[in-house]
Protein backbone atom coordinates (compact mmCIF):
# COMPACT_ATOMS: atom_id res chain seq x y z
CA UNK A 1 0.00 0.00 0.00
CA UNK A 2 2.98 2.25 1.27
CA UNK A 3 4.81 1.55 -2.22
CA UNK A 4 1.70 2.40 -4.42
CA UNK A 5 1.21 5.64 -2.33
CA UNK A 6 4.85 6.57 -3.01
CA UNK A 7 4.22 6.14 -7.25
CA UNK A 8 1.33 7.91 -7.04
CA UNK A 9 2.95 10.69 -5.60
CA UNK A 10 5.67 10.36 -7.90
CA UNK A 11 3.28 10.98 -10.35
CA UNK A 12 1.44 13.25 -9.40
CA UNK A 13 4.75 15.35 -8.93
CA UNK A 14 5.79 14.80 -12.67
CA UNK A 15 2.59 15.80 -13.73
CA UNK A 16 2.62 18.89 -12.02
CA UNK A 17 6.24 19.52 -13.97
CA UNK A 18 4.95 18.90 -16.84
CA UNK A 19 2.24 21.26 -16.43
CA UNK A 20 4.39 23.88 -15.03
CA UNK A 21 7.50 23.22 -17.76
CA UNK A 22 10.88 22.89 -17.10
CA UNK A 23 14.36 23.05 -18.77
CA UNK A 24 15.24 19.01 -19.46
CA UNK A 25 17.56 17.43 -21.72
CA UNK A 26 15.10 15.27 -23.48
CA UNK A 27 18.32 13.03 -24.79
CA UNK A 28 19.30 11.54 -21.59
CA UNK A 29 16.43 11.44 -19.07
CA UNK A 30 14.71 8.18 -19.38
CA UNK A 31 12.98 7.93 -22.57
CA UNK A 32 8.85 6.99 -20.37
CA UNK A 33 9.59 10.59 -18.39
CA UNK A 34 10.80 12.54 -21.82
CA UNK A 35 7.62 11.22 -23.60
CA UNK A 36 5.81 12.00 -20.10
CA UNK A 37 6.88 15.71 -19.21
CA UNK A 38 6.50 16.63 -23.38
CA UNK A 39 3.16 14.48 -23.90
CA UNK A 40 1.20 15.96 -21.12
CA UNK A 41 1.39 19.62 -22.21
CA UNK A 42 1.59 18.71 -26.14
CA UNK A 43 -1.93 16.82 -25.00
CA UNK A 44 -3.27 19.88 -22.57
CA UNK A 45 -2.33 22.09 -25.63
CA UNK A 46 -3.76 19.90 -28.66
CA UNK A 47 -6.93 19.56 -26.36
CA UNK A 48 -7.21 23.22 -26.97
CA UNK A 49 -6.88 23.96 -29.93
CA UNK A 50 -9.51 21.55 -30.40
CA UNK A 51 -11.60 23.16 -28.24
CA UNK A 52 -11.58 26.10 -31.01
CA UNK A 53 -12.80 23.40 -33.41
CA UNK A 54 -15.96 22.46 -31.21
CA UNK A 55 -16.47 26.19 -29.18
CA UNK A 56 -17.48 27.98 -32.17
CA UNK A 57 -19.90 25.38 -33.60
CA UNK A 58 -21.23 24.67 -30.28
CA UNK A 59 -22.54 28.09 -30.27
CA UNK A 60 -23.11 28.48 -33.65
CA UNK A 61 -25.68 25.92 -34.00
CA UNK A 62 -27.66 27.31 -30.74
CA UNK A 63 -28.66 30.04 -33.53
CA UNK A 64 -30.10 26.65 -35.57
CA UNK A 65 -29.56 28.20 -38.87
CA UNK A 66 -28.19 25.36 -41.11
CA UNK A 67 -26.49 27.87 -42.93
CA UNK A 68 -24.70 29.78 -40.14
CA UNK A 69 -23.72 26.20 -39.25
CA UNK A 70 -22.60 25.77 -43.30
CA UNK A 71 -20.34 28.89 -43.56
CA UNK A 72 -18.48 27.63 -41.02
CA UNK A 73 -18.43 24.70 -42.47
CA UNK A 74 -17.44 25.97 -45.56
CA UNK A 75 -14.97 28.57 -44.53
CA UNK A 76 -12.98 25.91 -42.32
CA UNK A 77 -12.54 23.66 -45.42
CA UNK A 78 -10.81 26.68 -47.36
CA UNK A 79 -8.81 28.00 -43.81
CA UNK A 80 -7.48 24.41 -43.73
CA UNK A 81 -5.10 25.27 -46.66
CA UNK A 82 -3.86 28.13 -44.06
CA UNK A 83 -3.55 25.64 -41.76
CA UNK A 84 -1.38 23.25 -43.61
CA UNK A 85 0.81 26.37 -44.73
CA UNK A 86 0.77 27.03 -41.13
CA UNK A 87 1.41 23.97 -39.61
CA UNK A 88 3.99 22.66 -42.33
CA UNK A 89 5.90 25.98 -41.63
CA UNK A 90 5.56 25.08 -38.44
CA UNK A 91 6.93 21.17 -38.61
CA UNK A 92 9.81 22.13 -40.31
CA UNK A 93 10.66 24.99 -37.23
CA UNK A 94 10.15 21.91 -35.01
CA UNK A 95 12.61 19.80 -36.78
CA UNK A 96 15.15 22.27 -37.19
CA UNK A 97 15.00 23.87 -33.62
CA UNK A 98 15.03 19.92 -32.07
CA UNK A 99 18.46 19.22 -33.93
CA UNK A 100 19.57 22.48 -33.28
CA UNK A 101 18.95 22.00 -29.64
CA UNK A 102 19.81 18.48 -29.44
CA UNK A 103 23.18 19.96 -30.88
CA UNK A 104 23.39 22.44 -28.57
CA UNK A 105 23.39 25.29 -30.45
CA UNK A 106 20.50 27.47 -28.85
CA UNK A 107 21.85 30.45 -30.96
CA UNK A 108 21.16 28.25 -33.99
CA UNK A 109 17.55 27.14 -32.30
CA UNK A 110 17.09 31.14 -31.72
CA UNK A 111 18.32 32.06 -35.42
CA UNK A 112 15.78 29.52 -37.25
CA UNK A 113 12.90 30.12 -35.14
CA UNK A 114 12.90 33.91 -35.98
CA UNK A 115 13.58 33.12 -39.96
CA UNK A 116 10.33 30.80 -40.11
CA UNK A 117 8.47 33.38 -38.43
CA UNK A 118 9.21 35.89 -41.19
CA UNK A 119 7.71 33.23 -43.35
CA UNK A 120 4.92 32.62 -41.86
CA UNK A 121 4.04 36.60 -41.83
CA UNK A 122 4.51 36.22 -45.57
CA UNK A 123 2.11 33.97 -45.72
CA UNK A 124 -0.63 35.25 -43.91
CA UNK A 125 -0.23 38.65 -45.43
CA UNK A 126 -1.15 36.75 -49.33
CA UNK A 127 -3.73 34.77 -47.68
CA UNK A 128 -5.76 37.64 -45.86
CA UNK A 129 -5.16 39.96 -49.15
CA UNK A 130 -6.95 37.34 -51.15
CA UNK A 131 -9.51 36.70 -48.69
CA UNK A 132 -10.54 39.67 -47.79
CA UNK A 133 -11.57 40.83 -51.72
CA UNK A 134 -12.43 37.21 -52.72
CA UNK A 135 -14.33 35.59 -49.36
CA UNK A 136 -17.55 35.40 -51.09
CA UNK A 137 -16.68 33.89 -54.55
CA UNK A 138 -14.43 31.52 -52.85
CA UNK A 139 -17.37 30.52 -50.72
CA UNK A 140 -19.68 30.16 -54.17
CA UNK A 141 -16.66 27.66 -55.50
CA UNK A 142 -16.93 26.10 -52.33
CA UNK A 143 -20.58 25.42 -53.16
CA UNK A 144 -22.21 27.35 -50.45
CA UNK A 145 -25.78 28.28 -51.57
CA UNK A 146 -26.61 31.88 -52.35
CA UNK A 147 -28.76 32.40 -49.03
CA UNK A 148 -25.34 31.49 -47.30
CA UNK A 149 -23.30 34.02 -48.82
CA UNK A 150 -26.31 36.62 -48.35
CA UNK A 151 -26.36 36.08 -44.63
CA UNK A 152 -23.78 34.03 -43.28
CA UNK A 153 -20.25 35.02 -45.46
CA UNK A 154 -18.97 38.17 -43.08
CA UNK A 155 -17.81 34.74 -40.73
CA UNK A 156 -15.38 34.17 -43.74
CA UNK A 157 -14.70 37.71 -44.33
CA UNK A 158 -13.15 37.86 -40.49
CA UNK A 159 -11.40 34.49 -40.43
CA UNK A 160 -9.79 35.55 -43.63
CA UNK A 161 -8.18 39.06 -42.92
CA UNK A 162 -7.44 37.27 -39.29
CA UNK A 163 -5.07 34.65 -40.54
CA UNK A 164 -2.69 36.01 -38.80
CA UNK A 165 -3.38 35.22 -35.48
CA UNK A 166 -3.62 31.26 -35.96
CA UNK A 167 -0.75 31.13 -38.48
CA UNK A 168 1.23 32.62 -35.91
CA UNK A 169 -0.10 31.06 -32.77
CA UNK A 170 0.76 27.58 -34.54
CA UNK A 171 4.01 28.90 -35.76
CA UNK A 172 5.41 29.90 -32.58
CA UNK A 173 4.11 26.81 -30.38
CA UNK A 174 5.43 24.63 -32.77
CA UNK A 175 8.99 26.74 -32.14
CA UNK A 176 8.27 26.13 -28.65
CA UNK A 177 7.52 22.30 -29.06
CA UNK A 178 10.90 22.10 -30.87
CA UNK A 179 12.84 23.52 -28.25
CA UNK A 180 11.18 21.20 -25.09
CA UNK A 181 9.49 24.56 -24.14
CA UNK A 182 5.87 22.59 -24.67
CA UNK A 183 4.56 23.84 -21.14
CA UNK A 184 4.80 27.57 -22.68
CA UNK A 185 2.92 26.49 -25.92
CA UNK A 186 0.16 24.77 -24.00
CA UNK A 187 -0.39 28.24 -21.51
CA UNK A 188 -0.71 30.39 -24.82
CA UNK A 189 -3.47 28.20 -26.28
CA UNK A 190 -5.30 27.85 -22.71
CA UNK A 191 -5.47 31.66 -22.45
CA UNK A 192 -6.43 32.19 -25.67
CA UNK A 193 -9.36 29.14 -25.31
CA UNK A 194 -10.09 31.12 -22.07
CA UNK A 195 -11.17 34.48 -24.00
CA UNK A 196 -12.99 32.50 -26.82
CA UNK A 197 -15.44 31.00 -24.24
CA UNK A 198 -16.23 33.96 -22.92
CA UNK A 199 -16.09 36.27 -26.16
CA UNK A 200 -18.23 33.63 -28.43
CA UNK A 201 -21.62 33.64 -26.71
CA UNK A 202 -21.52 37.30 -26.02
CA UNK A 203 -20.89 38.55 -29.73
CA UNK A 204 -23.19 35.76 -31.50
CA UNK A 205 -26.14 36.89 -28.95
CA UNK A 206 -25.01 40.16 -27.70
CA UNK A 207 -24.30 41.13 -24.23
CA UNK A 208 -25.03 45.04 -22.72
CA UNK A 209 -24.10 47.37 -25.25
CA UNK A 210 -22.55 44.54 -27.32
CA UNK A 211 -25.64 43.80 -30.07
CA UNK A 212 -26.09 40.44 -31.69
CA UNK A 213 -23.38 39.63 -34.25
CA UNK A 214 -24.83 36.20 -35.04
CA UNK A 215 -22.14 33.68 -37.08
CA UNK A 216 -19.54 36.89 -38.03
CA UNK A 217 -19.66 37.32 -34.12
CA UNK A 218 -18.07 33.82 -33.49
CA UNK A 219 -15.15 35.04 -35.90
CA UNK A 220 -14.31 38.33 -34.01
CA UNK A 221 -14.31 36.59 -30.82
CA UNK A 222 -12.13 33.58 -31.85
CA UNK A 223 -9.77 35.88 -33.54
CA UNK A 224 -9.28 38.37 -30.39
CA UNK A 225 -8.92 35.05 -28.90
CA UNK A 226 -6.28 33.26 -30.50
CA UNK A 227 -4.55 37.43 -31.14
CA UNK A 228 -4.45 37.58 -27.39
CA UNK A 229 -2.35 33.83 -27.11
CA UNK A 230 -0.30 35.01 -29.83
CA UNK A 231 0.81 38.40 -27.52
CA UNK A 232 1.33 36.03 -24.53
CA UNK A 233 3.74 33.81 -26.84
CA UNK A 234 5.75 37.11 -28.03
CA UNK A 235 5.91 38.03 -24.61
CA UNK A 236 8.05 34.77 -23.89
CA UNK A 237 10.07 35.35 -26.51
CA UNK A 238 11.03 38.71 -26.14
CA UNK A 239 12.01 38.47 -23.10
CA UNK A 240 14.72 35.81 -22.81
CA UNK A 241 12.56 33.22 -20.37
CA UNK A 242 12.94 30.80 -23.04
CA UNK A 243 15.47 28.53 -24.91
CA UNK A 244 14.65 30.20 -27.62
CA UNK A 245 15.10 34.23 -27.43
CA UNK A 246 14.25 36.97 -30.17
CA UNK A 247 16.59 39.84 -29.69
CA UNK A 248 17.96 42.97 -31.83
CA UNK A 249 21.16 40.21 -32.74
CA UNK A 250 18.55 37.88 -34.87
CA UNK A 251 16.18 40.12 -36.36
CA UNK A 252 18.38 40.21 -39.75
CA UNK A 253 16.90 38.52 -42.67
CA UNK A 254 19.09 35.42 -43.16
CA UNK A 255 18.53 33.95 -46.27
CA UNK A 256 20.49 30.91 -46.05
CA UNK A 257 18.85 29.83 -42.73
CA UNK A 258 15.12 30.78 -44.85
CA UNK A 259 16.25 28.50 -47.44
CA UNK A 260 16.85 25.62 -45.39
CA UNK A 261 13.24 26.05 -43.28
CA UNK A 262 12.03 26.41 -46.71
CA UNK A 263 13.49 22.92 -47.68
CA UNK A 264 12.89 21.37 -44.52
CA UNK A 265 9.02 22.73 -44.57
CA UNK A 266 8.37 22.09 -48.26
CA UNK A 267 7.70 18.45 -47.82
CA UNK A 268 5.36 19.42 -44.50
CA UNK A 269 3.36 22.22 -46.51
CA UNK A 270 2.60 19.64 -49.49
CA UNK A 271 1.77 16.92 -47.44
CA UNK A 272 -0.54 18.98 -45.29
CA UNK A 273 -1.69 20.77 -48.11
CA UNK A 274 -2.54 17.51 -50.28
CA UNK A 275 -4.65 16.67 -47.08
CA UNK A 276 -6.17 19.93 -46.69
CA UNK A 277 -7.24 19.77 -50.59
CA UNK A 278 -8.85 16.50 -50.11
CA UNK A 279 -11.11 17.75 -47.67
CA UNK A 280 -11.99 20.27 -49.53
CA UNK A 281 -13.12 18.23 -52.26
CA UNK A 282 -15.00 15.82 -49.85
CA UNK A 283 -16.66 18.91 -48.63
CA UNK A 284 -17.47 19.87 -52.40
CA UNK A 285 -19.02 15.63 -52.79
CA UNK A 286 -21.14 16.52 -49.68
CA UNK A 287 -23.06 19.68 -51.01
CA UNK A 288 -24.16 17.71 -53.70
CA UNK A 289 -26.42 16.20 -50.76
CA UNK A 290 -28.16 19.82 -49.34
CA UNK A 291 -27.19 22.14 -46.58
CA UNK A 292 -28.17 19.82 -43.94
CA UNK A 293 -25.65 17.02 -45.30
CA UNK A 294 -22.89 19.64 -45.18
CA UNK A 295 -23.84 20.99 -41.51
CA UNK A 296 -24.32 17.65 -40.35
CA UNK A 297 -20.48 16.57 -41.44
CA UNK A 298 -19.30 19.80 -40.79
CA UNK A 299 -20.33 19.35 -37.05
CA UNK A 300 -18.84 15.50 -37.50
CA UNK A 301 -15.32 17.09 -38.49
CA UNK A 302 -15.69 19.49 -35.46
CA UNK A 303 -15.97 16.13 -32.87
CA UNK A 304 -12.90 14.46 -34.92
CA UNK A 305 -10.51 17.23 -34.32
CA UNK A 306 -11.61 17.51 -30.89
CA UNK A 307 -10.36 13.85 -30.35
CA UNK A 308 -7.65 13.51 -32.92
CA UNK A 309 -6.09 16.87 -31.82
CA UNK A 310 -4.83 15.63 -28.20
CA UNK A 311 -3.84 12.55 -30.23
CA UNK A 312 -0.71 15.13 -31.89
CA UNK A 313 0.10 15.97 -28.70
CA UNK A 314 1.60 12.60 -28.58
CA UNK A 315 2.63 12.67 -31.83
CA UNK A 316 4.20 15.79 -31.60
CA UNK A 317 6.38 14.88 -28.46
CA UNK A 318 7.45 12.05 -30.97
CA UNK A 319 8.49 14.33 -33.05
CA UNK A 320 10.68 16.14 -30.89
CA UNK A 321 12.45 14.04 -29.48
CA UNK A 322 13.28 12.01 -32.53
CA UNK A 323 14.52 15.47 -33.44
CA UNK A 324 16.74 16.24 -30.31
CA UNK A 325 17.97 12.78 -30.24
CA UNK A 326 19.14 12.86 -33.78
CA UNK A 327 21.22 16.33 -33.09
CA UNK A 328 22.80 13.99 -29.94
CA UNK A 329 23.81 11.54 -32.35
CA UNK A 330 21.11 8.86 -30.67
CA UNK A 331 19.05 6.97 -33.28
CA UNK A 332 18.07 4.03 -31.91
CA UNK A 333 17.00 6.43 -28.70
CA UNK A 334 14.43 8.25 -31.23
CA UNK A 335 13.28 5.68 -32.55
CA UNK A 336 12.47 3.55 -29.14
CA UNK A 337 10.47 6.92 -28.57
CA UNK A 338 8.10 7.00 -31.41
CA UNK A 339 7.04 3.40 -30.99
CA UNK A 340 6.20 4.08 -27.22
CA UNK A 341 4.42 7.21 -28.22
CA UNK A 342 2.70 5.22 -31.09
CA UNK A 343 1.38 1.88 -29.02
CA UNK A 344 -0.12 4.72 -25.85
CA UNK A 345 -1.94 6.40 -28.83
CA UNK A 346 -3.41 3.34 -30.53
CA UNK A 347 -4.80 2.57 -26.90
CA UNK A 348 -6.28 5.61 -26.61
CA UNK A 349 -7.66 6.13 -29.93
CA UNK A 350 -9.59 2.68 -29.81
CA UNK A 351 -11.40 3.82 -26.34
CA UNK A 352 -12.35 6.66 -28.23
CA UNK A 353 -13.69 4.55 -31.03
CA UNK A 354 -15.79 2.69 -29.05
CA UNK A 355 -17.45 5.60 -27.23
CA UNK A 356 -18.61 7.74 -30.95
CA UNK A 357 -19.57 3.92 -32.11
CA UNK A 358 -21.97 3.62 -29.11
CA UNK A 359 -22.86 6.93 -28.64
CA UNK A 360 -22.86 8.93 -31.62
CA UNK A 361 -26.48 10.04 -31.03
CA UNK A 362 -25.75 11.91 -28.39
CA UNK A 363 -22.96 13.33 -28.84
CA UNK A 364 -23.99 15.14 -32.47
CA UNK A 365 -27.20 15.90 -29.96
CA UNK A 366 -25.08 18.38 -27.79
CA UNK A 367 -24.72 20.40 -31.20
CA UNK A 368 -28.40 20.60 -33.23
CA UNK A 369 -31.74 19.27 -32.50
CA UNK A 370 -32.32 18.92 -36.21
CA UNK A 371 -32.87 15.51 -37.24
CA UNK A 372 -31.51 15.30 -40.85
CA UNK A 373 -28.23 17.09 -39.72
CA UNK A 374 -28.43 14.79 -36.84
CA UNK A 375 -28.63 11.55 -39.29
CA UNK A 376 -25.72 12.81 -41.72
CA UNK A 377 -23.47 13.76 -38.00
CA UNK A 378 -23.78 10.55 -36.48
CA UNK A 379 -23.22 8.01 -39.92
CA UNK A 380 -19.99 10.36 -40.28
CA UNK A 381 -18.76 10.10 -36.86
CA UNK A 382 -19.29 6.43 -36.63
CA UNK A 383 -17.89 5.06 -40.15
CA UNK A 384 -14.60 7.24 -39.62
CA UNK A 385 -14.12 6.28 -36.59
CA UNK A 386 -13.58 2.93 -37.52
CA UNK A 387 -9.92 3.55 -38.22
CA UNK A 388 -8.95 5.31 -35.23
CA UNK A 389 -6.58 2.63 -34.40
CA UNK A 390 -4.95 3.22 -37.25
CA UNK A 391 -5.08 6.72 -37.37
CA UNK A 392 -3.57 6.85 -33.72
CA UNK A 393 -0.74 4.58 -34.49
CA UNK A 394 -0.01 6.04 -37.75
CA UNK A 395 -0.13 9.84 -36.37
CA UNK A 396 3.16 9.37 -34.33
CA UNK A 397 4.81 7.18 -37.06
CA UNK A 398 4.79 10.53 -39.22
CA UNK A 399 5.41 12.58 -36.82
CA UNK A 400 8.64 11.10 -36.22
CA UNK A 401 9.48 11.20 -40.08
CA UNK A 402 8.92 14.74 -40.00
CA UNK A 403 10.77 15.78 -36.60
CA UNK A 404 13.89 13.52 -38.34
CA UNK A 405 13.68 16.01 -41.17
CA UNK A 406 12.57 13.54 -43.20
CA UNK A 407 9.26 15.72 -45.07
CA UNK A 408 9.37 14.22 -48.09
CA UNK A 409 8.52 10.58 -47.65
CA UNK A 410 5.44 12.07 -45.81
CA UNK A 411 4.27 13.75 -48.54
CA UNK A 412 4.63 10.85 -51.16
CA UNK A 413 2.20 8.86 -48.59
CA UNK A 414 -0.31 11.29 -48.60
CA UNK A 415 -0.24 12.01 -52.43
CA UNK A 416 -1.30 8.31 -53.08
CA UNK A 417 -3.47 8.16 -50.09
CA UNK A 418 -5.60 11.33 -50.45
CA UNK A 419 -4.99 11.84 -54.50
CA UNK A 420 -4.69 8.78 -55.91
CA UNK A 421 -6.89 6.75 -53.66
CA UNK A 422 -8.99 8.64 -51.46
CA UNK A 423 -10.82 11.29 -53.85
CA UNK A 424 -11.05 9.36 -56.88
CA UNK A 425 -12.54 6.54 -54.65
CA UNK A 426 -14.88 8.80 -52.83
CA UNK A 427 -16.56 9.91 -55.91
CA UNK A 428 -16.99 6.66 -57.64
CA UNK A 429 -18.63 5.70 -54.37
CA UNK A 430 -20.56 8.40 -54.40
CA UNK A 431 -21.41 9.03 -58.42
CA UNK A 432 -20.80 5.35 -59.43
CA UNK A 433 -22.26 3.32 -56.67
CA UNK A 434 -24.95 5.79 -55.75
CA UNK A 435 -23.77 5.29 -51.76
CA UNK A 436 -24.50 8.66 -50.78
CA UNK A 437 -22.59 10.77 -48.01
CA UNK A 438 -21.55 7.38 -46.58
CA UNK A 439 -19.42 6.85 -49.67
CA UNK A 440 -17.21 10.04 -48.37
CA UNK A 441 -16.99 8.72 -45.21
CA UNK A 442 -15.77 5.09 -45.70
CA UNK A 443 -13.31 6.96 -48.36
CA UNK A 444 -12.13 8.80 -45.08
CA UNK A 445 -11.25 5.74 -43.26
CA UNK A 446 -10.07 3.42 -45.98
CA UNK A 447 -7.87 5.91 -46.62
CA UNK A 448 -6.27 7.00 -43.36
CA UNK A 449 -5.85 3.25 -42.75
CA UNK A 450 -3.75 2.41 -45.64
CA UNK A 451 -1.28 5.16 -45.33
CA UNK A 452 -1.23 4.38 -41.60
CA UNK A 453 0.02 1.07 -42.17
CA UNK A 454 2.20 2.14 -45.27
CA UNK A 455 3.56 4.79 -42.60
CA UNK A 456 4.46 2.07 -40.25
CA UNK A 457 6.86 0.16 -42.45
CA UNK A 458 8.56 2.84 -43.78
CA UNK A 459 9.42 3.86 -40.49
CA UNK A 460 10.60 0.60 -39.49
CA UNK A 461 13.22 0.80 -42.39
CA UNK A 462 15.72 3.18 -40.95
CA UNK A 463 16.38 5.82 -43.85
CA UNK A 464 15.33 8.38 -41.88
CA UNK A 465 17.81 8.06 -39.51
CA UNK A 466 20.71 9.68 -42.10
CA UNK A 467 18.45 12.87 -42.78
CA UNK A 468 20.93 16.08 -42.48
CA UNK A 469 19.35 19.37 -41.84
């Protein structure tokens, strides 16, 4: 009794480190309390970004307007190229700050970090340009139905000019992440969760002097949100409380350093990207069905990043420390990681399988009252969920391909996955074999599964081991 008292404490401890973050070197404390003290905050922080994905919609549908509940649905399909820009930018800082740190080198870490963040401005400036002249015929290519533009397109119009504030806020935790720093990462997205919550239901319903915004209120409240999390990271940064600092000796443009997080993050971008587009085209397959069909998915997607997101927490501590390791000159230590990472996720993933396969009902209930969206929610969230397994084995396999560096064989998976297999298979199921929505949703899984597997052997082969960066 005495000894089980004594672990518990012990844990208890190391999860309060975790939470609170601490300088470790990742390469020689025991590999169980490096996934540990990485994992828990990578989780805590996942778990809120995903709370963005759910937060919004939650309210959103309280207005039940199927096409409120649409243009977000919409809008989120074309912001997930952002996101792929943002989080491939963002892989390839992680890689490249874990070797660099693994090295020892935090003026390299420091140097790298502030080049990929002049990227990432880059980026957000073309994307908010664009949207904010275009938002409404990109929504019309989209296939969003002329009463949605006419009353629900200013959400798109504000999470297009906004970019900024989640390119940035994934940029810099993914710095963070690279450098061990992953208690920092997870406070930013808490406090910016923190003013969502309280910001959404007040501007979609008004508050006071605040009137009713309706759907463009969600927008202005998640932006301030994630703005506000992006000042908190800056803060850290600026200030030299973290491995990686931002001073007046780094701010030069450093083209050499740009080229090689350009080169590192190609192979992220395109494999994110080629995801991102797949969705996109999914989405396009599901208007074909009505508004309802595309709010009922849309509201599905919302409950799979809520779960899959604390999933990359995992998968991102895999990442890192296959990327610190390989700067110590440890491979077989990186790779001992990722498979422990991988077989805790797979356990976890397949509790949350069973739960959306018993209880999809009420789950889409918490979200509309509307029975057709209900009916197209819960067949989504139940056939793709069929391959979390996969999905949560696979996840951390990847990962650790890109946190070696290695971008490329990444992206060659999920070109034959998504492009070759997925979408061409999704509409024969759906055009073809007259299958309906359920035809994009068995697509989903089949999909995911394959490259999962195909992700898992090509790990097992080594190559990645001899990446350079």
């Amino acid at each position: 009794m005495k000894a089980a008292f004594t672990k518990t404490a012990s844990l208890f401890c190391l999860f309060k480190e975790a939470l609170r973050g601490s300088e470790e070197d990742f390469t020689e404390v025991s590999i169980n309390k490096a996934i540990f003290l990485l994992a828990i905050p990578m989780i805590v922080e996942m778990g809120m970004e995903s709370i963005f994905a759910v937060v919004d919609i939650f309210f959103v549908s309280m207005l039940n307007d199927s096409n409120a509940v649409a243009a977000v649905g919409y809008t989120e399909s074309v912001l997930s190229i952002l996101y792929s820009l943002a989080m491939g930018l963002g892989m390839g800082a992680t890689a490249i700050v874990a070797r660099r740190v693994g090295e020892h080198d935090k003026v390299g870490a420091s140097s790298a970090a502030v080049q990929a963040l002049y990227l990432g401005f880059g980026v957000s400036f073309i994307i908010s340009m664009i949207g904010m002249f275009f938002y409404k015929d990109i929504l019309l290519l989209m296939g969003a139905s002329h009463d949605v533009i006419s009353s629900s397109s200013s959400y798109a119009f504000w999470m297009f000019t906004g970019n900024y504030t989640v390119t940035f806020l994934f940029l810099i935790n993914a710095i963070f992440r690279g450098a061990g720093n992953a208690a920092i990462a997870m406070k930013a997205l808490m406090l910016a969760n923190i003013l969502n919550i309280i910001l959404d239901p007040i501007f979609i319903f008004g508050w006071g002097p605040i009137p009713a915004m309706g759907v463009e209120g969600a927008a202005i409240a998640t932006n301030i949100g994630r703005g506000t999390g992006v000042l908190f990271q800056l803060y850290f940064l600026l200030n030299g409380r973290s491995i990686i600092k931002i001073g007046w000796n780094n701010l030069a443009i450093k083209s050499s350093i740009i080229f090689n997080v350009i080169k590192v993050s190609g192979g992220s971008i395109l494999q994110f990207i080629i995801g991102s587009a797949s969705w996109i085209f999914l989405m396009k397959l599901m208007s074909f069905f009505g508004e309802d069909a595309v709010a009922g998915y849309t509201i599905a997607i919302r409950v799979f990043i809520f779960t899959l997101l604390p999933s990359w927490g995992l998968a991102n501590a895999g990442a890192t420390l296959v990327g610190q390791n390989l700067g110590a000159l440890r491979p077989d230590r990186a790779e001992t990681s990722v498979w422990r990472a991988a077989y805790i996720n797979a356990f976890v993933m397949a509790f949350v399988m069973i739960l959306f396969l018993t209880i999809a009902p009420q789950i889409i209930g918490l979200f509309t009252n509307q029975p057709d969206v209900m009916k197209y929610g819960v067949q989504a969230l139940r056939y793709v969920s069929l391959g979390y397994i996969f999905y949560g084995y696979g996840m951390v396999v990847v990962q650790g391909l890109n946190g070696a560096g290695d971008t490329y064989t990444p992206t060659i998976l999920n070109i034959f996955g998504f492009w070759i297999f997925q979408i061409p298979f999704a509409y024969m199921a759906v055009n073809l074999l007259n299958w309906g929505p359920k035809g994009v949703f068995i697509a989903i899984v089949l999909a995911e599964t394959f490259m999962a597997i195909a992700g898992i052997i090509i790990f097992r082969r080594g190559k990645w081991k001899t990446v350079k960066i």
